[in-house]
PDB file of N, CA and C in Angstrom:
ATOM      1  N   UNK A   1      13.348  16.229 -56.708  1.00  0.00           N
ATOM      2  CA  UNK A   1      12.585  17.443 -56.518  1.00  0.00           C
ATOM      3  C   UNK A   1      12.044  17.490 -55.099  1.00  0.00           C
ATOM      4  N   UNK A   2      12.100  18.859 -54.729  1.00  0.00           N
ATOM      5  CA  UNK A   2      11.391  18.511 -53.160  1.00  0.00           C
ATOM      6  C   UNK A   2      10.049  18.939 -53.106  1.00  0.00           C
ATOM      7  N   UNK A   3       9.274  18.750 -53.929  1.00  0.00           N
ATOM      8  CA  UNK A   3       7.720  19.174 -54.150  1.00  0.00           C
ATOM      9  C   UNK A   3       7.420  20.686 -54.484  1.00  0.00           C
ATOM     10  N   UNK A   4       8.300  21.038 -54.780  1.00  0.00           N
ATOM     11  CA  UNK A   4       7.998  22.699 -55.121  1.00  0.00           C
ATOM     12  C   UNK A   4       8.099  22.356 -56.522  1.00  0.00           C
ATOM     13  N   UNK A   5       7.137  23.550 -57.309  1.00  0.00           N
ATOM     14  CA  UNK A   5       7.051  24.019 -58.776  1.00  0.00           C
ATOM     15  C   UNK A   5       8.344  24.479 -59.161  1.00  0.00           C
ATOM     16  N   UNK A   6       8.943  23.712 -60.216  1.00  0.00           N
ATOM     17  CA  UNK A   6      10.062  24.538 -60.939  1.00  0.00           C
ATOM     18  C   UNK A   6       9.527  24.931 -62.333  1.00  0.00           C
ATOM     19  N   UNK A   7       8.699  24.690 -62.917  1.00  0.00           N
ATOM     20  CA  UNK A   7       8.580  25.298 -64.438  1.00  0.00           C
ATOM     21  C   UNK A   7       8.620  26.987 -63.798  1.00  0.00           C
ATOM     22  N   UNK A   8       9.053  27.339 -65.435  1.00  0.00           N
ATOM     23  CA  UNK A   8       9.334  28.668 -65.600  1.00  0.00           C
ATOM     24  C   UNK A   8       7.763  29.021 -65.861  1.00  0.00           C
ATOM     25  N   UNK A   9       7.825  29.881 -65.302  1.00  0.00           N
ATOM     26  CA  UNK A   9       6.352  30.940 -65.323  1.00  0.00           C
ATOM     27  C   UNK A   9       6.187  32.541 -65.740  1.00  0.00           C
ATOM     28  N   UNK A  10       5.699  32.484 -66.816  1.00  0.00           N
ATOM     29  CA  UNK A  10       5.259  33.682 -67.381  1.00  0.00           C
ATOM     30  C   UNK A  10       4.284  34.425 -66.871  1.00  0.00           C
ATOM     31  N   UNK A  11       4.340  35.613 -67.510  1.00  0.00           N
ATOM     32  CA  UNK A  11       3.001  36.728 -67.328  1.00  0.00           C
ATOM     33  C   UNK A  11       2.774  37.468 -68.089  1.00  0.00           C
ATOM     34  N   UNK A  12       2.207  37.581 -68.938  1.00  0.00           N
ATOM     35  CA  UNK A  12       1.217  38.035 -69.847  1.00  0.00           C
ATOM     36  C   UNK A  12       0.683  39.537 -69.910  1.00  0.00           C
ATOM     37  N   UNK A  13       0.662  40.252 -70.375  1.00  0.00           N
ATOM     38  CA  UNK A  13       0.379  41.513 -70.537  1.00  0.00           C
ATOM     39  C   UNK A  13      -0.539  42.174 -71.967  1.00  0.00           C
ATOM     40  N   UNK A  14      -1.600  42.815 -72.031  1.00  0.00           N
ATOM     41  CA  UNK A  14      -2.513  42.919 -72.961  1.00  0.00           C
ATOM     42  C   UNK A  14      -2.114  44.419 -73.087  1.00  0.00           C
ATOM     43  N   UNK A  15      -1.899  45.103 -74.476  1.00  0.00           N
ATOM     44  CA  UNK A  15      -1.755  46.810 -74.187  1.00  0.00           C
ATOM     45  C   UNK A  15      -2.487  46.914 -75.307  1.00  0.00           C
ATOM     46  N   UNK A  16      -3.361  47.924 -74.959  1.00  0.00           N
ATOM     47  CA  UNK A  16      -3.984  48.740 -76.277  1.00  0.00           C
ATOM     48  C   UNK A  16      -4.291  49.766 -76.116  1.00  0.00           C
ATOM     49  N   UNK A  17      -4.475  50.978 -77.362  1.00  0.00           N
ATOM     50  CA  UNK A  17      -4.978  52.027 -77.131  1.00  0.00           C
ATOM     51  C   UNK A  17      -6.051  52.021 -78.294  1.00  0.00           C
ATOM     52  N   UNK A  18      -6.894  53.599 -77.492  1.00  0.00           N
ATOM     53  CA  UNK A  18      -8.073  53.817 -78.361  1.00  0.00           C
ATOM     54  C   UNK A  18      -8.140  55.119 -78.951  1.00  0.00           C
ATOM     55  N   UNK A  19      -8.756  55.780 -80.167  1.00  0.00           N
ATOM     56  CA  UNK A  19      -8.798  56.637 -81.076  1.00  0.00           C
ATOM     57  C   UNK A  19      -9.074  57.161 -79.431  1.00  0.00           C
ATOM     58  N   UNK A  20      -7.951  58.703 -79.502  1.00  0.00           N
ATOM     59  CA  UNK A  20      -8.075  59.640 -78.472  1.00  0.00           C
ATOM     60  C   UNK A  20      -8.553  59.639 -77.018  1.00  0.00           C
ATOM     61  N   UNK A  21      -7.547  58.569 -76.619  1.00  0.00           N
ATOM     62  CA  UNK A  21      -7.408  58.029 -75.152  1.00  0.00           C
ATOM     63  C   UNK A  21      -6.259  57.428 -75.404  1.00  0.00           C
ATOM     64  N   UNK A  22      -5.930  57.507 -73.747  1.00  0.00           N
ATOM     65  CA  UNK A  22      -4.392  56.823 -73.092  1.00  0.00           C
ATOM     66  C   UNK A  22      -4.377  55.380 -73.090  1.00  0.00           C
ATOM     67  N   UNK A  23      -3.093  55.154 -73.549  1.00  0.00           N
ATOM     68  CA  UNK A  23      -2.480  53.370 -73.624  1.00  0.00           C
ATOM     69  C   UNK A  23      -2.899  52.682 -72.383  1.00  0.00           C
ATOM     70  N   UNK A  24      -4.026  51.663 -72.899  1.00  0.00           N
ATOM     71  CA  UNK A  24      -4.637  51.183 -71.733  1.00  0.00           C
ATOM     72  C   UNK A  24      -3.831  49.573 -71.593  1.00  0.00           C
ATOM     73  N   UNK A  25      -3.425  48.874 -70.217  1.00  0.00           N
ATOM     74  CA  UNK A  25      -2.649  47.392 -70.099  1.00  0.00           C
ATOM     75  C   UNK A  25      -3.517  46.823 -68.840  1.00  0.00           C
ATOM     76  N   UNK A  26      -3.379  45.725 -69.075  1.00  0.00           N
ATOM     77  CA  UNK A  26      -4.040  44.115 -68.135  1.00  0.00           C
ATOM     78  C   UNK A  26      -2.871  43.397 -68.159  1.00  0.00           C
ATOM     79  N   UNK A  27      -2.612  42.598 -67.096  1.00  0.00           N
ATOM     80  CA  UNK A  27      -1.680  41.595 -66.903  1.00  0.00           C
ATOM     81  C   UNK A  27      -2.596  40.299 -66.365  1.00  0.00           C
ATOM     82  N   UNK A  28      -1.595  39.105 -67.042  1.00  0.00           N
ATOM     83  CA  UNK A  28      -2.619  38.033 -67.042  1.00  0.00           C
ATOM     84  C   UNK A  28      -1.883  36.877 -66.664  1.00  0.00           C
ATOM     85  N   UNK A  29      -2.107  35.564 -65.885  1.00  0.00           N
ATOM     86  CA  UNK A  29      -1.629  34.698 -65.659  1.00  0.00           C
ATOM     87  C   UNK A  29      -0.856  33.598 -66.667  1.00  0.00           C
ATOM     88  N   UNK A  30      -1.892  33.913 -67.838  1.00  0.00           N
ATOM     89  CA  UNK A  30      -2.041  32.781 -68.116  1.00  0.00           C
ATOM     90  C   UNK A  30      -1.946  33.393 -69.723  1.00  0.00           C
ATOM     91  N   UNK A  31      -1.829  32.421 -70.772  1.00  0.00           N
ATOM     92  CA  UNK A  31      -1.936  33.362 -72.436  1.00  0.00           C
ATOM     93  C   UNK A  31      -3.019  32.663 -72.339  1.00  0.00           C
ATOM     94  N   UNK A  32      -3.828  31.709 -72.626  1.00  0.00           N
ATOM     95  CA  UNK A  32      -5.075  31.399 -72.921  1.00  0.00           C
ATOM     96  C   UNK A  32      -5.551  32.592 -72.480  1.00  0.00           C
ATOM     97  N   UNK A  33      -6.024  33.615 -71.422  1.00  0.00           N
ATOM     98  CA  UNK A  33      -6.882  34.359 -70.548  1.00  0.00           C
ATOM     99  C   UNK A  33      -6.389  35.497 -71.678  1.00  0.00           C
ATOM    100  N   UNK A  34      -4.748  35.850 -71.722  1.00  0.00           N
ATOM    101  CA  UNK A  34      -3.929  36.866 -72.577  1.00  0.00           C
ATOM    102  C   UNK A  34      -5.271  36.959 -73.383  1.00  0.00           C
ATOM    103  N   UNK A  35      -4.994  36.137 -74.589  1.00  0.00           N
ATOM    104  CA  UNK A  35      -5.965  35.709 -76.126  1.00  0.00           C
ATOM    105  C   UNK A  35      -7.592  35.777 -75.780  1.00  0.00           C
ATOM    106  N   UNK A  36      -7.985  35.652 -74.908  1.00  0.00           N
ATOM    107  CA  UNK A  36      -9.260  35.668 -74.965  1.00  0.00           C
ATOM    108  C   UNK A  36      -9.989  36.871 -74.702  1.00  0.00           C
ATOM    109  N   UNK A  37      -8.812  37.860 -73.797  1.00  0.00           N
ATOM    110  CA  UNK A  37      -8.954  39.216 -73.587  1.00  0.00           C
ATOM    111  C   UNK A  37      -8.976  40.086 -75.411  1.00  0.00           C
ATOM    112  N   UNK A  38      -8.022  39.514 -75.545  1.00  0.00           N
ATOM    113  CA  UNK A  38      -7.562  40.092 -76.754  1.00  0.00           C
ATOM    114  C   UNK A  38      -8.992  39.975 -78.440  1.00  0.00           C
ATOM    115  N   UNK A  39      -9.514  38.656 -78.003  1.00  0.00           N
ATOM    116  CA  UNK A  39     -10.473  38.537 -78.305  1.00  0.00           C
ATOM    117  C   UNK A  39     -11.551  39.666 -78.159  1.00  0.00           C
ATOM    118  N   UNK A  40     -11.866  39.422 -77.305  1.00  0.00           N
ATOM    119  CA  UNK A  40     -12.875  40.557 -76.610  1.00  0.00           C
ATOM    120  C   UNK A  40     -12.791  42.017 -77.239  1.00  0.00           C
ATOM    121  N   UNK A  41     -11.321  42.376 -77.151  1.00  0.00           N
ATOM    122  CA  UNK A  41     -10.700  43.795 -77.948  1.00  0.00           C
ATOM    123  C   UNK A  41     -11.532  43.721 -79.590  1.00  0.00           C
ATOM    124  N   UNK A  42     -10.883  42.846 -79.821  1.00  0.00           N
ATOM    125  CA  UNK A  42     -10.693  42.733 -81.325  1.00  0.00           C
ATOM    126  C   UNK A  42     -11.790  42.258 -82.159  1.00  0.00           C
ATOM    127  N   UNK A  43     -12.562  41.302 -81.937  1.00  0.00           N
ATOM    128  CA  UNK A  43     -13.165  39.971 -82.576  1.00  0.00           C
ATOM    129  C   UNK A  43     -15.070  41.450 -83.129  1.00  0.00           C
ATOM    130  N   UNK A  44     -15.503  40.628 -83.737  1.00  0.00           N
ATOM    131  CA  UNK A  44     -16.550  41.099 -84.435  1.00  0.00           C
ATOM    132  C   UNK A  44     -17.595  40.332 -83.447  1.00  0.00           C
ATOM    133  N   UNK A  45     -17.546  39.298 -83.235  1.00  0.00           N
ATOM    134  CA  UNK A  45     -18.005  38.239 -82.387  1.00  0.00           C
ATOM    135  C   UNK A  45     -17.615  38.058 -80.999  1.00  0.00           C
ATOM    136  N   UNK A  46     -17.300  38.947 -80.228  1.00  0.00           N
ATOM    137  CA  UNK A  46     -17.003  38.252 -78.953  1.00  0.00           C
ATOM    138  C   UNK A  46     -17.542  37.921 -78.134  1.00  0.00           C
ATOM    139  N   UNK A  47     -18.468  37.184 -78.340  1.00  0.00           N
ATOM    140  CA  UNK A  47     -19.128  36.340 -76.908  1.00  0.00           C
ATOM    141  C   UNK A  47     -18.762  34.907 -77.766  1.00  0.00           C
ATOM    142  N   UNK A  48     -18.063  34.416 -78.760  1.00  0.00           N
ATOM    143  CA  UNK A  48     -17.262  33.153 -79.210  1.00  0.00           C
ATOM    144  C   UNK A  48     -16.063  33.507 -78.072  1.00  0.00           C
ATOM    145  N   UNK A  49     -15.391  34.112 -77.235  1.00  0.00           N
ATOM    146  CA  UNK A  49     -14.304  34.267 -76.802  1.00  0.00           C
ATOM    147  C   UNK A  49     -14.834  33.265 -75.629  1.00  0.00           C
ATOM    148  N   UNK A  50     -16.373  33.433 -75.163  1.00  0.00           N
ATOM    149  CA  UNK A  50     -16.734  32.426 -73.880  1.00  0.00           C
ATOM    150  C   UNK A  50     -18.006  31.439 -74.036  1.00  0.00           C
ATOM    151  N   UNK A  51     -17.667  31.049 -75.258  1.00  0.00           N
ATOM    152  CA  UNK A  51     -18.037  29.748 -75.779  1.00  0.00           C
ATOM    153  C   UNK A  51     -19.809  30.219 -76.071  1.00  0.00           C
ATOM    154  N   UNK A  52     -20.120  31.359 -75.902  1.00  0.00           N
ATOM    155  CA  UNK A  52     -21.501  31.534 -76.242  1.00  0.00           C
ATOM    156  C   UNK A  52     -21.926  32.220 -77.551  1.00  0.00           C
ATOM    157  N   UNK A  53     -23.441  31.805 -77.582  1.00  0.00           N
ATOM    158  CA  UNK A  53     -23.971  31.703 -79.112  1.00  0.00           C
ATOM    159  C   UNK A  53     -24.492  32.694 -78.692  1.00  0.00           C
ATOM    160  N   UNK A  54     -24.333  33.798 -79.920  1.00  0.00           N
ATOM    161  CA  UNK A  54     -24.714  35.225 -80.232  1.00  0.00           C
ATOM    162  C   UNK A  54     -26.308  35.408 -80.007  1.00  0.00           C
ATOM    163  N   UNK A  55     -27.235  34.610 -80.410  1.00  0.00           N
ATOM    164  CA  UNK A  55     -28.486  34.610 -80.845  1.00  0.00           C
ATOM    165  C   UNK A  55     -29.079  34.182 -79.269  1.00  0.00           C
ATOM    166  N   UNK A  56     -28.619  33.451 -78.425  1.00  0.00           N
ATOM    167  CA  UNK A  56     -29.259  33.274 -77.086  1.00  0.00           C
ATOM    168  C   UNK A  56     -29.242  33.687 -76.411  1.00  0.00           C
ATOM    169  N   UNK A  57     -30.457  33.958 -75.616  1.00  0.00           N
ATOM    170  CA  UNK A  57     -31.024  34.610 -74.688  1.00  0.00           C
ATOM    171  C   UNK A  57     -29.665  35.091 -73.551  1.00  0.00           C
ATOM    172  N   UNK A  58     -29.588  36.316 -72.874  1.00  0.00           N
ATOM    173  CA  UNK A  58     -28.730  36.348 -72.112  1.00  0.00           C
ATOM    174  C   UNK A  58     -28.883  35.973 -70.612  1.00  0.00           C
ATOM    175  N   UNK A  59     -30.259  36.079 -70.117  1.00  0.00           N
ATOM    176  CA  UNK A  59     -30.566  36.097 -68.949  1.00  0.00           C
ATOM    177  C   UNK A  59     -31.583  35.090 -68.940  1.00  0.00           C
ATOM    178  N   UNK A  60     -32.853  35.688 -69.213  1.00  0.00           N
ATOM    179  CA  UNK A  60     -34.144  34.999 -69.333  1.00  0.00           C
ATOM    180  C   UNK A  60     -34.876  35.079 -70.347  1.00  0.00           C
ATOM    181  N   UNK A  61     -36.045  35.009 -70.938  1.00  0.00           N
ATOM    182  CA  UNK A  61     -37.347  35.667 -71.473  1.00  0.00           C
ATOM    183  C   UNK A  61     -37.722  36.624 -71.482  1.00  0.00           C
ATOM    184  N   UNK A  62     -37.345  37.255 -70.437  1.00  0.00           N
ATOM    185  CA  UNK A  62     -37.518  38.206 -70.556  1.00  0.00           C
ATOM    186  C   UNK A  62     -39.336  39.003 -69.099  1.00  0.00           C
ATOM    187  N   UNK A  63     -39.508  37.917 -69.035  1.00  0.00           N
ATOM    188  CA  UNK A  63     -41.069  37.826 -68.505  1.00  0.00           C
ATOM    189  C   UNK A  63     -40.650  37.486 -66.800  1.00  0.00           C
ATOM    190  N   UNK A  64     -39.355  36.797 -66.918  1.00  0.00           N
ATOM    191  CA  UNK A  64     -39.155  36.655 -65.341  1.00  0.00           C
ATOM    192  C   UNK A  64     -38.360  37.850 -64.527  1.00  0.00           C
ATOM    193  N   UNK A  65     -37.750  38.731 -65.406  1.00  0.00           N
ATOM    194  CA  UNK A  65     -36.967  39.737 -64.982  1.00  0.00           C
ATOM    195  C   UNK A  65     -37.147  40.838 -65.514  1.00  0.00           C
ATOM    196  N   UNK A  66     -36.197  41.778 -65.385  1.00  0.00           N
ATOM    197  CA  UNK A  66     -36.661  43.380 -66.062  1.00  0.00           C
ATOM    198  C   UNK A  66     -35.416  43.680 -67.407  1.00  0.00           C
ATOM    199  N   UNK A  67     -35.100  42.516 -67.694  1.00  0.00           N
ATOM    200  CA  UNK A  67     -34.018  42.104 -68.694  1.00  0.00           C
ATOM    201  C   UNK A  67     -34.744  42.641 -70.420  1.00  0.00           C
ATOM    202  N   UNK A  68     -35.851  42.093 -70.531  1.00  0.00           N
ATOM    203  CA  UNK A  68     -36.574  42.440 -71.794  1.00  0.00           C
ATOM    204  C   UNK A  68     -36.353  41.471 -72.759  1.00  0.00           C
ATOM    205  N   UNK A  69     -35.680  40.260 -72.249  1.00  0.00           N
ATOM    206  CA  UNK A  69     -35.264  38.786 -73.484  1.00  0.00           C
ATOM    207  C   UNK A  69     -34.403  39.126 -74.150  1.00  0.00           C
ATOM    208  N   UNK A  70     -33.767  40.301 -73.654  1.00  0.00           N
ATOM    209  CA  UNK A  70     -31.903  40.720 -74.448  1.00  0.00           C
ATOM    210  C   UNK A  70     -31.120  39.690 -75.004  1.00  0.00           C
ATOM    211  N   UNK A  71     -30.431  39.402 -76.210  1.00  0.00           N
ATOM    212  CA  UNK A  71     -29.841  38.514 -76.778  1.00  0.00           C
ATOM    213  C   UNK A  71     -28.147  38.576 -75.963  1.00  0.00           C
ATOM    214  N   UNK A  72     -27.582  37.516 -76.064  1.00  0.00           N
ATOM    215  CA  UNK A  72     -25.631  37.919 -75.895  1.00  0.00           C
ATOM    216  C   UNK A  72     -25.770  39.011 -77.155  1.00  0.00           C
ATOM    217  N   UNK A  73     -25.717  38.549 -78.245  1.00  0.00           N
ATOM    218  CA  UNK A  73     -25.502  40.057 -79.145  1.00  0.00           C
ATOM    219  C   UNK A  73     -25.799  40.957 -78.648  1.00  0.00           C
ATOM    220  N   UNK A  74     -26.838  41.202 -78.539  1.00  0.00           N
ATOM    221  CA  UNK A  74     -27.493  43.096 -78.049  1.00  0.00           C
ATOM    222  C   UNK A  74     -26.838  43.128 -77.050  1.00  0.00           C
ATOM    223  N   UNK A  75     -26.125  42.319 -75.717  1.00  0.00           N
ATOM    224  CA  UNK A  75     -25.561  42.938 -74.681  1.00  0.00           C
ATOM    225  C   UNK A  75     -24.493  43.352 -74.771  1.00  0.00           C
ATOM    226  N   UNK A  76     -23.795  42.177 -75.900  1.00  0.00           N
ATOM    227  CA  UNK A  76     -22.355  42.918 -75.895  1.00  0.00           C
ATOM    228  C   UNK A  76     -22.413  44.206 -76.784  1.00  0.00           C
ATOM    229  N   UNK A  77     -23.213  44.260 -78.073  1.00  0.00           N
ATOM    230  CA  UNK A  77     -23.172  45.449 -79.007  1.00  0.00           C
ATOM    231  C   UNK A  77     -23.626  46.728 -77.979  1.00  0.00           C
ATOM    232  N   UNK A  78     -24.200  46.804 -77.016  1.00  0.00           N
ATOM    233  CA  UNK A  78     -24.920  47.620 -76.230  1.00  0.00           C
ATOM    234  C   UNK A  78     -23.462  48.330 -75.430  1.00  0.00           C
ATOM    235  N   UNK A  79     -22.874  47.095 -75.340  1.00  0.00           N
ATOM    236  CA  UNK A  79     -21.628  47.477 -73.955  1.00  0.00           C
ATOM    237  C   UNK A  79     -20.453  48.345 -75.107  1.00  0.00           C
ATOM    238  N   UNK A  80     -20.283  48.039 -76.489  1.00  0.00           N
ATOM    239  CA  UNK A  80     -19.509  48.728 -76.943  1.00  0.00           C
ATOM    240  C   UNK A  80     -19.950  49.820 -77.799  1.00  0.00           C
ATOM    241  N   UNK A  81     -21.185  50.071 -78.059  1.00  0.00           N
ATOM    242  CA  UNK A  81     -21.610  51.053 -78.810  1.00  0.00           C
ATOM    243  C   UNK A  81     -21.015  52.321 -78.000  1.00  0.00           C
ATOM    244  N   UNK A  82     -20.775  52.698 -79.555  1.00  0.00           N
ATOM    245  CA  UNK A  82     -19.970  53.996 -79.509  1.00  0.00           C
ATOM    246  C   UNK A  82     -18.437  54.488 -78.799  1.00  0.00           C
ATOM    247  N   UNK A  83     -18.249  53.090 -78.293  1.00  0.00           N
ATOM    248  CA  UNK A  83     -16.197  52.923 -77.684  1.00  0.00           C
ATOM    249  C   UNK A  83     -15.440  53.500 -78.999  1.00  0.00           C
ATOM    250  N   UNK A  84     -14.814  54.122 -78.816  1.00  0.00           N
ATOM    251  CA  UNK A  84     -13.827  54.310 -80.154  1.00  0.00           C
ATOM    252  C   UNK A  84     -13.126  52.980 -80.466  1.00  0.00           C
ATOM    253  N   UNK A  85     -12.466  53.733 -81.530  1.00  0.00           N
ATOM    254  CA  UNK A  85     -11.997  52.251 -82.450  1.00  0.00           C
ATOM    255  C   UNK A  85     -10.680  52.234 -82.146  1.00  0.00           C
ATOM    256  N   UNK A  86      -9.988  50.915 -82.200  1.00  0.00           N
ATOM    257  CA  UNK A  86      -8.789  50.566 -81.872  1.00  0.00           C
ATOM    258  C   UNK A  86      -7.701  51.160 -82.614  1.00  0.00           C
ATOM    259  N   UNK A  87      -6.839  51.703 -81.907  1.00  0.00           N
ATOM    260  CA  UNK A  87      -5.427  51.693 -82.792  1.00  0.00           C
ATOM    261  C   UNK A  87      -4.158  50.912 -82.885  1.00  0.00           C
ATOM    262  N   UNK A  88      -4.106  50.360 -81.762  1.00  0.00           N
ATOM    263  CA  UNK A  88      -3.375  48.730 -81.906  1.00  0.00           C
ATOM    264  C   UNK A  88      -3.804  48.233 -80.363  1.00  0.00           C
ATOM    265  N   UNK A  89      -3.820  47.014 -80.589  1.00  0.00           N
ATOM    266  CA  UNK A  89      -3.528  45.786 -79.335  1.00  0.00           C
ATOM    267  C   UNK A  89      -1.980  45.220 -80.046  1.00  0.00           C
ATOM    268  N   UNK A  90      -1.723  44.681 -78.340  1.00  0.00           N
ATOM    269  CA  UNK A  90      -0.357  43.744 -78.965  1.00  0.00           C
ATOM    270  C   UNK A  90      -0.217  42.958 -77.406  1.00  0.00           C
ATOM    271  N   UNK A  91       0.442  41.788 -77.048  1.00  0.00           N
ATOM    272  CA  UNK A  91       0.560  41.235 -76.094  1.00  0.00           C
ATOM    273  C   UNK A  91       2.219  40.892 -75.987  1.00  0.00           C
ATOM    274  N   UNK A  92       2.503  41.192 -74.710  1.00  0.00           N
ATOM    275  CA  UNK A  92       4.052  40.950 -74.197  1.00  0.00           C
ATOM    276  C   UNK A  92       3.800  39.794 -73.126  1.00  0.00           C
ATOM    277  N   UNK A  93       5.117  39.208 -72.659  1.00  0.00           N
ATOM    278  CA  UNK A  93       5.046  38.442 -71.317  1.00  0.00           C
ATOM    279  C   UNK A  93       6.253  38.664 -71.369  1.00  0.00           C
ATOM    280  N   UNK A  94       6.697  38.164 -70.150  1.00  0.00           N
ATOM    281  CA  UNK A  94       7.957  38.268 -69.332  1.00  0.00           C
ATOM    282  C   UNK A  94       7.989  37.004 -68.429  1.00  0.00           C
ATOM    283  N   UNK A  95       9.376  36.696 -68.155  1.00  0.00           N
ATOM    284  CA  UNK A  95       9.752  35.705 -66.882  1.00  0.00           C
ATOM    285  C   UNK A  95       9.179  35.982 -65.832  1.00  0.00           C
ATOM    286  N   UNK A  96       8.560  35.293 -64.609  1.00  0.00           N
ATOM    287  CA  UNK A  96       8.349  35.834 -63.336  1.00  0.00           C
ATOM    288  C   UNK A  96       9.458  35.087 -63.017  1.00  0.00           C
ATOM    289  N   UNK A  97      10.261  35.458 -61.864  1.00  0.00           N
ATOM    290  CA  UNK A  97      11.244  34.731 -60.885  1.00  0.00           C
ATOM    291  C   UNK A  97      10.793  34.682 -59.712  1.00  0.00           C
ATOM    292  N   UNK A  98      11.818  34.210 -58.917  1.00  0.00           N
ATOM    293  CA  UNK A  98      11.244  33.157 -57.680  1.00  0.00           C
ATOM    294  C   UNK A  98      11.299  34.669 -56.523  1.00  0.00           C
ATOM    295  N   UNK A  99      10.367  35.091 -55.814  1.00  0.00           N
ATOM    296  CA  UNK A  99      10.744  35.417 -54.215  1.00  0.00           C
ATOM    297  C   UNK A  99      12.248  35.896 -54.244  1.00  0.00           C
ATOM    298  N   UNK A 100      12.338  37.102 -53.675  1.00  0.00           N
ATOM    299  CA  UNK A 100      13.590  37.221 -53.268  1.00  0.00           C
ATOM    300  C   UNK A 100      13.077  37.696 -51.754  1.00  0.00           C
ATOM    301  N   UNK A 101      14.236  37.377 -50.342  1.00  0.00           N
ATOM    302  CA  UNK A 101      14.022  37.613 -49.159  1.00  0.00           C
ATOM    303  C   UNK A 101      14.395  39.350 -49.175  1.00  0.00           C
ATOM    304  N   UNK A 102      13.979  40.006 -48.435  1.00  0.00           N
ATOM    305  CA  UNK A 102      14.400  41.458 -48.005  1.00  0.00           C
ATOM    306  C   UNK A 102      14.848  41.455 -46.652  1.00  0.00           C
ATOM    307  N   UNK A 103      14.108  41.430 -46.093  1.00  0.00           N
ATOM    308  CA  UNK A 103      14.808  40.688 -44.278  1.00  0.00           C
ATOM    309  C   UNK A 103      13.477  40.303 -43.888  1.00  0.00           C
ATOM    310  N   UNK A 104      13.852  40.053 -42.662  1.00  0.00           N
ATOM    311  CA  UNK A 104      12.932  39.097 -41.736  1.00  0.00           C
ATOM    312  C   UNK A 104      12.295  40.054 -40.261  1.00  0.00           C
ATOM    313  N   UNK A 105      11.483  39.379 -40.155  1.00  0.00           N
ATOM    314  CA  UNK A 105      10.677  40.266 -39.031  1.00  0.00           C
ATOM    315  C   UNK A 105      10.661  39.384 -37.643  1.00  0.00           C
ATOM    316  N   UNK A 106      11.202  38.993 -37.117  1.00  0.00           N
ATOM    317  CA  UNK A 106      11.340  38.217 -35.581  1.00  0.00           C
ATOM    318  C   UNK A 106       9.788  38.855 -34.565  1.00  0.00           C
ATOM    319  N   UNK A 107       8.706  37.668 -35.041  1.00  0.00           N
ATOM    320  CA  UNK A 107       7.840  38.016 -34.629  1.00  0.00           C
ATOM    321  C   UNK A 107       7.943  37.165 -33.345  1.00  0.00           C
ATOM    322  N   UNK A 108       8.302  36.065 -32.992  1.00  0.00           N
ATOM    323  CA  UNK A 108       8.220  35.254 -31.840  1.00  0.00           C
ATOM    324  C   UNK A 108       8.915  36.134 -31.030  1.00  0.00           C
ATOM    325  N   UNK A 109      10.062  36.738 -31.270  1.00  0.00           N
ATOM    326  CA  UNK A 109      10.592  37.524 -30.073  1.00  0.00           C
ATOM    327  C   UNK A 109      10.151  39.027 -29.872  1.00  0.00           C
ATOM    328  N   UNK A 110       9.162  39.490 -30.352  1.00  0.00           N
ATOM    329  CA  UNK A 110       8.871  40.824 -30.523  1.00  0.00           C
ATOM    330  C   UNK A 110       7.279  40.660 -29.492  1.00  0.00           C
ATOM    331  N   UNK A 111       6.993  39.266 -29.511  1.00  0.00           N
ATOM    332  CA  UNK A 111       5.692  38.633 -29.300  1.00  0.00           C
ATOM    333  C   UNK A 111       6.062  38.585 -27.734  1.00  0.00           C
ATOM    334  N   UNK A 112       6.952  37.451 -27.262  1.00  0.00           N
ATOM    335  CA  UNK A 112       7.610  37.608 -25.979  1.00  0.00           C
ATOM    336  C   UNK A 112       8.041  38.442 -24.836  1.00  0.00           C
ATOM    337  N   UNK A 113       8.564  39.662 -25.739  1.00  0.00           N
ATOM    338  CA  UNK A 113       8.658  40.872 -24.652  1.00  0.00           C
ATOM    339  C   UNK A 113       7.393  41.513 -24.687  1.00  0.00           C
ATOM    340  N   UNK A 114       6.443  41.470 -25.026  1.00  0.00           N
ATOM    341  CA  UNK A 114       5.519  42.279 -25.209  1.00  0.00           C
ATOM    342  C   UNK A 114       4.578  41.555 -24.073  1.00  0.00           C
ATOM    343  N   UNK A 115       5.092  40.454 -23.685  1.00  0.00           N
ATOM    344  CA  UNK A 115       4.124  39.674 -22.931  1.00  0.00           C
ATOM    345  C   UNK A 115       4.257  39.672 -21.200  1.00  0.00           C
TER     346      UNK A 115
END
């Protein structure tokens, strides 16, 4: 091997739409990131998508900021209240392939006459 990456590399794609709105898509590096998005879509619970407990504090107390001691629950229920409801998610990926050349730009000699 001459130190370059050969695994095959994917990419990830998230599509969903919502009760009376256009087919919305994300593309993603990685499927862990795919699934956790998808999470987020879907889950009853999603602040489990980033390892946090529903019931704790999001910021502060509430006493050091203008936050009010907001829970992760109330922020996320806050951020989706009233989003319409899903009509499907689904996730695709595809091959990425390597670089292809188009041509070349001869900057050393473009650099030279100019000088």
């Amino acid at each position: 091997m001459n130190g370059r990456k050969t695994d095959i590399v994917f990419e990830y794609r998230v599509v969903w739409k919502r009760e009376d709105m256009s087919v919305k898509r994300k593309i993603f590096q990685t499927v862990k990131a795919a699934k956790r998005y998808i999470t987020l879509l879907t889950s009853e619970k999603p602040w489990e998508a980033f390892g946090l407990d529903g019931e704790s504090l999001l910021c502060c107390s509430g006493h050091e900021c203008g936050c009010g001691g907001i829970t992760v629950r109330d922020s996320f229920q806050a951020k989706t209240n009233g989003v319409p409801n899903l009509t499907f998610v689904r996730m695709d990926y595809r091959r990425v392939g390597p670089w292809a050349e188009n041509h070349k730009i001869k900057i050393a000699e473009e650099t030279e006459a100019s000088t």
